[in-house]
PDB file of N, CA and C in Angstrom:
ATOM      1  N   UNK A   1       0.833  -1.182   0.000  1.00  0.00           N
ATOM      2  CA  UNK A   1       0.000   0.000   0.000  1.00  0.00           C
ATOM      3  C   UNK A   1       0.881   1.250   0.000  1.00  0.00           C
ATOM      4  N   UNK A   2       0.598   2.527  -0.754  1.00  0.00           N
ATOM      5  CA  UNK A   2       1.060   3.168  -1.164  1.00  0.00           C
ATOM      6  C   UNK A   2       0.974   4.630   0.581  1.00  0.00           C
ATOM      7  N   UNK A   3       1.979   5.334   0.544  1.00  0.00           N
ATOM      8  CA  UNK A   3       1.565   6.187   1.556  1.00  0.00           C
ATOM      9  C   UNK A   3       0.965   7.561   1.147  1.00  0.00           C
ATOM     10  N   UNK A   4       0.621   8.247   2.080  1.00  0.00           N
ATOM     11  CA  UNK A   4       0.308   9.377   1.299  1.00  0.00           C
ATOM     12  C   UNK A   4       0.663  10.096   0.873  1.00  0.00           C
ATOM     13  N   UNK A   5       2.542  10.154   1.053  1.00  0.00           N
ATOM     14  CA  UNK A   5       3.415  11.410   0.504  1.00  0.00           C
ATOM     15  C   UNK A   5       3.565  10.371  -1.167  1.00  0.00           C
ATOM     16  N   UNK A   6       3.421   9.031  -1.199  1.00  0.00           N
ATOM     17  CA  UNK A   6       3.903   8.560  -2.304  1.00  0.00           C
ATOM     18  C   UNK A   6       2.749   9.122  -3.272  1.00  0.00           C
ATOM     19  N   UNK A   7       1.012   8.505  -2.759  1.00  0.00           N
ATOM     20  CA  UNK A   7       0.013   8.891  -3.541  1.00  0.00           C
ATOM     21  C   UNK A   7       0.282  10.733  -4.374  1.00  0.00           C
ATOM     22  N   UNK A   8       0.838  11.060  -2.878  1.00  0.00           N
ATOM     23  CA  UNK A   8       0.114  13.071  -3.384  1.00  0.00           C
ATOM     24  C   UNK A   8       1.809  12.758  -4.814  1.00  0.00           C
ATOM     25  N   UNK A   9       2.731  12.174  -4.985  1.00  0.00           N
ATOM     26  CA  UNK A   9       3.503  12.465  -5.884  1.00  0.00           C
ATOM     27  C   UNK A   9       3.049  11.932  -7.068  1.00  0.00           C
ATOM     28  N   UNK A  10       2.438  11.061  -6.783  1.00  0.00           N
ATOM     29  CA  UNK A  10       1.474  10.097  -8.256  1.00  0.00           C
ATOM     30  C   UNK A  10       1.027  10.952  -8.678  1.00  0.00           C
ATOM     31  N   UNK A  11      -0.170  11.779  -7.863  1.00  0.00           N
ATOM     32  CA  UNK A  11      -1.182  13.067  -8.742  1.00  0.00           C
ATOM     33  C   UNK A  11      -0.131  13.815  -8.669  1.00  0.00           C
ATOM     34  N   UNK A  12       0.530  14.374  -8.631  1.00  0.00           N
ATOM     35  CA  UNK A  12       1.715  15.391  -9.280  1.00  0.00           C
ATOM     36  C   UNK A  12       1.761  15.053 -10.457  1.00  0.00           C
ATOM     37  N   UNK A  13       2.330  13.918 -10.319  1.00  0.00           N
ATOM     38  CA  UNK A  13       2.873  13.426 -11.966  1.00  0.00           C
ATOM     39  C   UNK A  13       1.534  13.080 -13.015  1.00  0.00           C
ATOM     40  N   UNK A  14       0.385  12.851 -12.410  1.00  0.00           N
ATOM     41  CA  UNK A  14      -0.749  12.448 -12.678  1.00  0.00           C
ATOM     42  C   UNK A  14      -0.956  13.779 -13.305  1.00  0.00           C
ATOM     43  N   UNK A  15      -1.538  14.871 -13.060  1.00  0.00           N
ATOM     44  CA  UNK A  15      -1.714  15.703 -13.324  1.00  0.00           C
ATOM     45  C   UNK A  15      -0.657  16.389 -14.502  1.00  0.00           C
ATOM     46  N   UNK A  16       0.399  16.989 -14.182  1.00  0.00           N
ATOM     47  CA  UNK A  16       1.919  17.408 -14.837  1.00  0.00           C
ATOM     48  C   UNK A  16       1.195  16.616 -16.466  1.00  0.00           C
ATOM     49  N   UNK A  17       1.450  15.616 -16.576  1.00  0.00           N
ATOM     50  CA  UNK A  17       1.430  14.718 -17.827  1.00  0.00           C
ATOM     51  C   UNK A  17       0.170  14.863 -18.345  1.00  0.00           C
ATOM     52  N   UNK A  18      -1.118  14.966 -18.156  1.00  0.00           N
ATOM     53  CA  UNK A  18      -2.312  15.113 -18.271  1.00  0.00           C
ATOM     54  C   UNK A  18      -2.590  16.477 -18.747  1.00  0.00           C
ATOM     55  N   UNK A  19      -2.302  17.250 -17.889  1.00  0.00           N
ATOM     56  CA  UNK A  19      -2.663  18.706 -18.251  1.00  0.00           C
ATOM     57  C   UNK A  19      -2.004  19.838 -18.430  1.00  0.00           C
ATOM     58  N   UNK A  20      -0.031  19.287 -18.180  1.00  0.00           N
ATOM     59  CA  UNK A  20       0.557  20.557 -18.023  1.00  0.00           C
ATOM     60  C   UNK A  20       0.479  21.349 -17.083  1.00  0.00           C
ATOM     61  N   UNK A  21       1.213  22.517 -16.810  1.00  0.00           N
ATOM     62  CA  UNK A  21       1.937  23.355 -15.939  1.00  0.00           C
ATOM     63  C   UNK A  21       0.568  23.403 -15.073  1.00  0.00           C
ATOM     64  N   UNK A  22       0.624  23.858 -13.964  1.00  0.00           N
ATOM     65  CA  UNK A  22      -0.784  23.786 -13.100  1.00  0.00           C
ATOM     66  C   UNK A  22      -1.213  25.651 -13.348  1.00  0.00           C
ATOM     67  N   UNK A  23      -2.529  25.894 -12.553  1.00  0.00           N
ATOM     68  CA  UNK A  23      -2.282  26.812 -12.715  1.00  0.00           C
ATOM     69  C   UNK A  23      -2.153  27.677 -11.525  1.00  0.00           C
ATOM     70  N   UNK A  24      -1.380  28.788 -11.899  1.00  0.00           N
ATOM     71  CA  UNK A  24      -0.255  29.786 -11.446  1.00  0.00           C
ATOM     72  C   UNK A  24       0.678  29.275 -11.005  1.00  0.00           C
ATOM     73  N   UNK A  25       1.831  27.999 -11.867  1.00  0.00           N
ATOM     74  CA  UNK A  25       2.600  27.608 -12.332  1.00  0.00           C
ATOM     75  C   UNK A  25       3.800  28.755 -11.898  1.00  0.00           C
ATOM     76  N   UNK A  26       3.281  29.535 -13.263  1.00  0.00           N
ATOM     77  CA  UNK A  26       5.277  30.435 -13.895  1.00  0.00           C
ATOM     78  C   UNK A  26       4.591  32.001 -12.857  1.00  0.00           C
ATOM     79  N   UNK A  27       3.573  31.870 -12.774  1.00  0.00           N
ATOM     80  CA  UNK A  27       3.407  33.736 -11.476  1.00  0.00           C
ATOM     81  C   UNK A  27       2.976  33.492 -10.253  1.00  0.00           C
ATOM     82  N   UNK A  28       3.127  32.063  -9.658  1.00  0.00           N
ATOM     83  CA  UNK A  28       3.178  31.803  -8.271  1.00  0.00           C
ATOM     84  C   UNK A  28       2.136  32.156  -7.813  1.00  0.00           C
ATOM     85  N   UNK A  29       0.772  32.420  -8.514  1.00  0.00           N
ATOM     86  CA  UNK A  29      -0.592  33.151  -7.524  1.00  0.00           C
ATOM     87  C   UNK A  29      -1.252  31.326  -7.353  1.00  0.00           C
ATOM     88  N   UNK A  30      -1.997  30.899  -6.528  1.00  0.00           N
ATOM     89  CA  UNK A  30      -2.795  30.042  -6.391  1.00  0.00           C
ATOM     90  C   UNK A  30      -4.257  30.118  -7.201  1.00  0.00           C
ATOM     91  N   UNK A  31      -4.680  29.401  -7.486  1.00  0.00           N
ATOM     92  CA  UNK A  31      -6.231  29.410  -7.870  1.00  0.00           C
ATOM     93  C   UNK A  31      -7.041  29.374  -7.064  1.00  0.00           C
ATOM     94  N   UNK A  32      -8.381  29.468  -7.145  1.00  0.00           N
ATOM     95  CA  UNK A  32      -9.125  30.398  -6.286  1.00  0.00           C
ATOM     96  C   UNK A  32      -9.445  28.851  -5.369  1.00  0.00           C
ATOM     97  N   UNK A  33      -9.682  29.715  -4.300  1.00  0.00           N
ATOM     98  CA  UNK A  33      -9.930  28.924  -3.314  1.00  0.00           C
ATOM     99  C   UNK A  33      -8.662  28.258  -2.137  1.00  0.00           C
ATOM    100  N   UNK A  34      -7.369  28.609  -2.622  1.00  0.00           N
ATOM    101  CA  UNK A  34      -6.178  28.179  -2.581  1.00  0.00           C
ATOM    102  C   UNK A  34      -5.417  29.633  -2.003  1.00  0.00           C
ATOM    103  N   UNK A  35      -4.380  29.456  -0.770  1.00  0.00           N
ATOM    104  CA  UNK A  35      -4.074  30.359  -0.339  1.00  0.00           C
ATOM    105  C   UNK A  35      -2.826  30.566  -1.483  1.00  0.00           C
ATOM    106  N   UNK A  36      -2.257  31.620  -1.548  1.00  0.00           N
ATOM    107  CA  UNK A  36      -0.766  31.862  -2.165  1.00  0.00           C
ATOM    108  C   UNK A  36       0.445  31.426  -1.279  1.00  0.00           C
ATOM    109  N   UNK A  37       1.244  31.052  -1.961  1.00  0.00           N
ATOM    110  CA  UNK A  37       2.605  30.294  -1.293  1.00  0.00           C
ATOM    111  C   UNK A  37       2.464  28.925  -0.721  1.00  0.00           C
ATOM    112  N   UNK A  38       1.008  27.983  -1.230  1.00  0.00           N
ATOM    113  CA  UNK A  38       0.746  26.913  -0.830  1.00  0.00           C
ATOM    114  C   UNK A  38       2.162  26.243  -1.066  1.00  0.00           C
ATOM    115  N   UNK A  39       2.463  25.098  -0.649  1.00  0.00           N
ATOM    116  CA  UNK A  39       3.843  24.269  -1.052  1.00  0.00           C
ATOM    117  C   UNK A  39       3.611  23.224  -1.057  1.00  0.00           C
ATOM    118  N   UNK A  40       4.711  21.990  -1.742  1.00  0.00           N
ATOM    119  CA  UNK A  40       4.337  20.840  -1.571  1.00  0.00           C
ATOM    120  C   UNK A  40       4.340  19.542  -0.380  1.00  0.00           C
ATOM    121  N   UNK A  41       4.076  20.635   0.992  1.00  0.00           N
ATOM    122  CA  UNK A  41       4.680  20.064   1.543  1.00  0.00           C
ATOM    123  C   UNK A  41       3.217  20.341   2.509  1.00  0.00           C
ATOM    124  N   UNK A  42       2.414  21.344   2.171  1.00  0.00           N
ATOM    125  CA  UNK A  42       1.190  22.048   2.412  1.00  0.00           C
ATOM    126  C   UNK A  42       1.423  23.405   3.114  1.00  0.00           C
ATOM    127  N   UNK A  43       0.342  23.695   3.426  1.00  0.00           N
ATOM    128  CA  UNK A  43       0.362  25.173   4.087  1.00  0.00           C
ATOM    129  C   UNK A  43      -0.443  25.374   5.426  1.00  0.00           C
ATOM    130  N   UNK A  44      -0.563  24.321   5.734  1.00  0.00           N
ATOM    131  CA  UNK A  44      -0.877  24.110   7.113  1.00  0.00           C
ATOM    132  C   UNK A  44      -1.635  25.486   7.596  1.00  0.00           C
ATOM    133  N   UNK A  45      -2.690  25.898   7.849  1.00  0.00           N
ATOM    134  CA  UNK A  45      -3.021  26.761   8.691  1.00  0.00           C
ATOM    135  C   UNK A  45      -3.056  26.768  10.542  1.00  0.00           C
ATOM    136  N   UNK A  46      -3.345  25.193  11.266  1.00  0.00           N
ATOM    137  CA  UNK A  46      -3.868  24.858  12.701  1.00  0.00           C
ATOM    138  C   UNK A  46      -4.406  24.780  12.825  1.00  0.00           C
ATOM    139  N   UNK A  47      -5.646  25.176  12.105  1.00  0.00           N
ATOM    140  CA  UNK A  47      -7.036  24.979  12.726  1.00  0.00           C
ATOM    141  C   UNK A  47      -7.065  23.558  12.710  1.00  0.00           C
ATOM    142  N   UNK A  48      -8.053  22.720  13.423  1.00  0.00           N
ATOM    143  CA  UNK A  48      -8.312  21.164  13.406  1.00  0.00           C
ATOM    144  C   UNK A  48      -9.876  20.640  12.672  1.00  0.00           C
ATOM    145  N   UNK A  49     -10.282  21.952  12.424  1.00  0.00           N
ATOM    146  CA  UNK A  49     -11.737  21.796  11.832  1.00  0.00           C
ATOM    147  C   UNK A  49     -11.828  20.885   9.984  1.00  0.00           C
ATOM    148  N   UNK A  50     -12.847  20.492   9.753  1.00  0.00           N
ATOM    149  CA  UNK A  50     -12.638  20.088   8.508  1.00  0.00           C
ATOM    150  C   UNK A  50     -12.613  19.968   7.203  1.00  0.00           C
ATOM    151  N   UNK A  51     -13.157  21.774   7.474  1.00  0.00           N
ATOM    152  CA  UNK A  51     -13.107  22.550   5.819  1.00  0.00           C
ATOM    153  C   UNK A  51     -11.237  22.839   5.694  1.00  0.00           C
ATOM    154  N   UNK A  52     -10.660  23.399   6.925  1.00  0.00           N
ATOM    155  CA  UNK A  52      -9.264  23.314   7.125  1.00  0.00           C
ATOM    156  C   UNK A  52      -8.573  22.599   6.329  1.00  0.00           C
ATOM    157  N   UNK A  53      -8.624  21.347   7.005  1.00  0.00           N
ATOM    158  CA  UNK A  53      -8.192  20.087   6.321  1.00  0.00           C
ATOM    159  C   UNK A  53      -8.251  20.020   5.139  1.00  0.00           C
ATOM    160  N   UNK A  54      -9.562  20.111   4.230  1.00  0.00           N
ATOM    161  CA  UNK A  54      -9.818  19.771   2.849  1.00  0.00           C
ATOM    162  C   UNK A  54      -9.188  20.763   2.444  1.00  0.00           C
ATOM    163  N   UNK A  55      -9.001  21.900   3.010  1.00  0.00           N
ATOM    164  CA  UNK A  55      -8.209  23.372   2.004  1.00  0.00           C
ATOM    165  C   UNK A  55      -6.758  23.035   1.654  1.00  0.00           C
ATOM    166  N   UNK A  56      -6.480  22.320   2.911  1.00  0.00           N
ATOM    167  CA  UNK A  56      -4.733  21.684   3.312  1.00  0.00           C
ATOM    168  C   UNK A  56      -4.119  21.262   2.136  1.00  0.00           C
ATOM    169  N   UNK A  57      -5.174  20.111   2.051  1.00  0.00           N
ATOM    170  CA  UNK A  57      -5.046  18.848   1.419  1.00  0.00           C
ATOM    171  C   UNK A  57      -5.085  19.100  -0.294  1.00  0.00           C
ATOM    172  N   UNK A  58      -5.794  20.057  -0.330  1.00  0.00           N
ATOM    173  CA  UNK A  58      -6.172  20.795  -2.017  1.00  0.00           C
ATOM    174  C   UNK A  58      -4.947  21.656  -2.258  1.00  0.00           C
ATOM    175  N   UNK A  59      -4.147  22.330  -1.166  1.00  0.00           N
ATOM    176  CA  UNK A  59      -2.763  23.283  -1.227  1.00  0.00           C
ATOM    177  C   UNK A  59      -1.966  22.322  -1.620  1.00  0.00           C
ATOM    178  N   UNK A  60      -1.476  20.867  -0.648  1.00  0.00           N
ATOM    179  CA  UNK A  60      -0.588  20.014  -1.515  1.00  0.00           C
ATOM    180  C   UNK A  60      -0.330  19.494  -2.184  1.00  0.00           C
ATOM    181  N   UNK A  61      -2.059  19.012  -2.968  1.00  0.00           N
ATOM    182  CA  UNK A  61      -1.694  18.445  -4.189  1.00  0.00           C
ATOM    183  C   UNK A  61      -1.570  19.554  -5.169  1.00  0.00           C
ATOM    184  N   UNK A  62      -1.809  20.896  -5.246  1.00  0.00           N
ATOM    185  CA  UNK A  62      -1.379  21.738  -6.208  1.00  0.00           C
ATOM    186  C   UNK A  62      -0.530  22.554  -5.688  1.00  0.00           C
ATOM    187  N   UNK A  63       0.330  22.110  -4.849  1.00  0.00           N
ATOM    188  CA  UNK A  63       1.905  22.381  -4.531  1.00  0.00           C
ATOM    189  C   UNK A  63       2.318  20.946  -5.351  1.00  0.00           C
ATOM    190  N   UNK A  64       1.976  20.196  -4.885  1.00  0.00           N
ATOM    191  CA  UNK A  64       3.410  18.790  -5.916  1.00  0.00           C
ATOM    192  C   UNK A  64       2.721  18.854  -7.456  1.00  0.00           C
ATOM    193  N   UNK A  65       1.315  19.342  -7.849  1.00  0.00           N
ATOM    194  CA  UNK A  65       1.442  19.720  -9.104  1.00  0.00           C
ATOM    195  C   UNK A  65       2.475  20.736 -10.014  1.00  0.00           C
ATOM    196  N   UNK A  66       2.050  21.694  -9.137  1.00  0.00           N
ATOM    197  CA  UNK A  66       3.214  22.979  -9.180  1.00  0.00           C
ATOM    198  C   UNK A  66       4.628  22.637  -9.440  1.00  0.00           C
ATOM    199  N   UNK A  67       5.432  21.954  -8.433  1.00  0.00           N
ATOM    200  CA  UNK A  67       6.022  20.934  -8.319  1.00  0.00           C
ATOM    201  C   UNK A  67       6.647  20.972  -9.368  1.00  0.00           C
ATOM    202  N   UNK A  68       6.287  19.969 -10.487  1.00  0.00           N
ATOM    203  CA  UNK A  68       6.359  19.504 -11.432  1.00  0.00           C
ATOM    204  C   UNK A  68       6.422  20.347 -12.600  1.00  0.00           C
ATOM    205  N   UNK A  69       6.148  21.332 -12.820  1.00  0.00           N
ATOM    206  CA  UNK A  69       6.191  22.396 -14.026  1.00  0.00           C
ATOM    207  C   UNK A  69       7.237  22.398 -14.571  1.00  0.00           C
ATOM    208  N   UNK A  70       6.860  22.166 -16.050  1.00  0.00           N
ATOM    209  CA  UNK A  70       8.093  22.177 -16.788  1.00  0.00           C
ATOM    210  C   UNK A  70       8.172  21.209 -17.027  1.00  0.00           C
ATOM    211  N   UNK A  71       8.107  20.017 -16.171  1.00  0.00           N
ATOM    212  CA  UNK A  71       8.391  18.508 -16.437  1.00  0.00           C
ATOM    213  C   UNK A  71       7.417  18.392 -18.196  1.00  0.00           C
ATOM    214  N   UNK A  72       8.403  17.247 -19.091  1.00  0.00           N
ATOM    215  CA  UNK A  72       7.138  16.846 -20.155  1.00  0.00           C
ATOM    216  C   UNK A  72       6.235  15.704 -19.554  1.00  0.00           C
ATOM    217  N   UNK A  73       4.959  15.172 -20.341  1.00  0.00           N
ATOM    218  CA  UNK A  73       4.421  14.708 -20.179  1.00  0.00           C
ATOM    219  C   UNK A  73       5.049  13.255 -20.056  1.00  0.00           C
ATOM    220  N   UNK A  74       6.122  12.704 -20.400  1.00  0.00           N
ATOM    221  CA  UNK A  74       6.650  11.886 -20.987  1.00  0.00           C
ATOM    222  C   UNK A  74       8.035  11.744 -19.481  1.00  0.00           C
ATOM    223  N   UNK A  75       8.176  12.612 -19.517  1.00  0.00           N
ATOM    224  CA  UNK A  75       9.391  12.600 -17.828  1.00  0.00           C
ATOM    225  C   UNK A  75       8.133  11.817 -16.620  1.00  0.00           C
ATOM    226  N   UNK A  76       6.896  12.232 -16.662  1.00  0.00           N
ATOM    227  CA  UNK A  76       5.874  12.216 -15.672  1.00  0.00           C
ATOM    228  C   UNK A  76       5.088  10.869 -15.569  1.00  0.00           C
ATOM    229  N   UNK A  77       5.356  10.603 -16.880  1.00  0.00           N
ATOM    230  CA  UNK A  77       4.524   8.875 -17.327  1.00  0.00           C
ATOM    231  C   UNK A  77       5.475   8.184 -16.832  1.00  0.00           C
ATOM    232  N   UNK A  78       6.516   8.443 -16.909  1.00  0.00           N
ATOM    233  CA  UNK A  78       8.055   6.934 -16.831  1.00  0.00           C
ATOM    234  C   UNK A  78       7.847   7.409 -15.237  1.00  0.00           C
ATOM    235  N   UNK A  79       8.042   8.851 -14.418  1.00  0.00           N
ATOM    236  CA  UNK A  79       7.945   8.724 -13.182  1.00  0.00           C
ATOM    237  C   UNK A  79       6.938   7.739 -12.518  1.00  0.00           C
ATOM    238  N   UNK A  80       5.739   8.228 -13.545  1.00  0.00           N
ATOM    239  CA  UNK A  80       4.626   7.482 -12.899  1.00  0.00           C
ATOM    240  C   UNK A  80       4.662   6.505 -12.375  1.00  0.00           C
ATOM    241  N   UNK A  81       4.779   5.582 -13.236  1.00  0.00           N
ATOM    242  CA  UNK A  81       5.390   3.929 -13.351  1.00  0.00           C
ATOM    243  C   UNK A  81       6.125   3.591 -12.864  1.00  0.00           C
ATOM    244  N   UNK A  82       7.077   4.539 -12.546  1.00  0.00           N
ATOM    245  CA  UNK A  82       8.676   3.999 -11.355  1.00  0.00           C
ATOM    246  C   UNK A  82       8.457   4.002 -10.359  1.00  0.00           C
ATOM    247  N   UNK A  83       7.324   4.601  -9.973  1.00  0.00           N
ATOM    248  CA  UNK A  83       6.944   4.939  -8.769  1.00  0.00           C
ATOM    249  C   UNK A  83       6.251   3.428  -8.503  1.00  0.00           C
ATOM    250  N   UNK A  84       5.529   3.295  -9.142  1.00  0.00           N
ATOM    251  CA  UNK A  84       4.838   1.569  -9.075  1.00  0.00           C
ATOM    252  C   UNK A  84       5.413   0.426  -9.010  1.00  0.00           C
ATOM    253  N   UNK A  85       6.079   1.178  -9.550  1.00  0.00           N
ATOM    254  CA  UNK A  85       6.903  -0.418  -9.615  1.00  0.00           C
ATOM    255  C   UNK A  85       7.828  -1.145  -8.911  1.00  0.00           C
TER     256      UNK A  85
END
């Protein structure tokens, strides 16, 4: 079974290869709903409540999307798979 830092790098690469640069990629703004300077590591606010959480959790996977920019689709597929394997 996979953990969750392995899963959130799958959708990195999942994403990256699928759709390209995320967005606010190359000007660092977040998309809506998403604080700025999210990372891939998250952005933790403290609160323990559970809209919190889901905001968290939506910052890191489009931090390890982010992540990935630049990567081709083709660097992200072979990651994919290495990762599986």
């Amino acid at each position: 079974m996979l953990q969750p830092e392995e899963m959130l790098r799958l959708y990195g690469l999942y994403k990256q290869a699928k759709f390209g640069n995320a967005p606010g990629a190359t000007n660092g703004a977040a998309p809506n709903g998403l604080k700025n300077g999210a990372t891939a590591n998250g952005a933790a606010n403290g609160a323990a409540n559970g809209a919190s959480h889901a905001a968290s959790k939506s910052e890191r996977k489009w931090g390890e999307w982010r992540r990935r920019s630049g990567c081709s689709a083709e660097e992200c597929k072979e990651g994919y798979v290495a990762k599986l394997e």
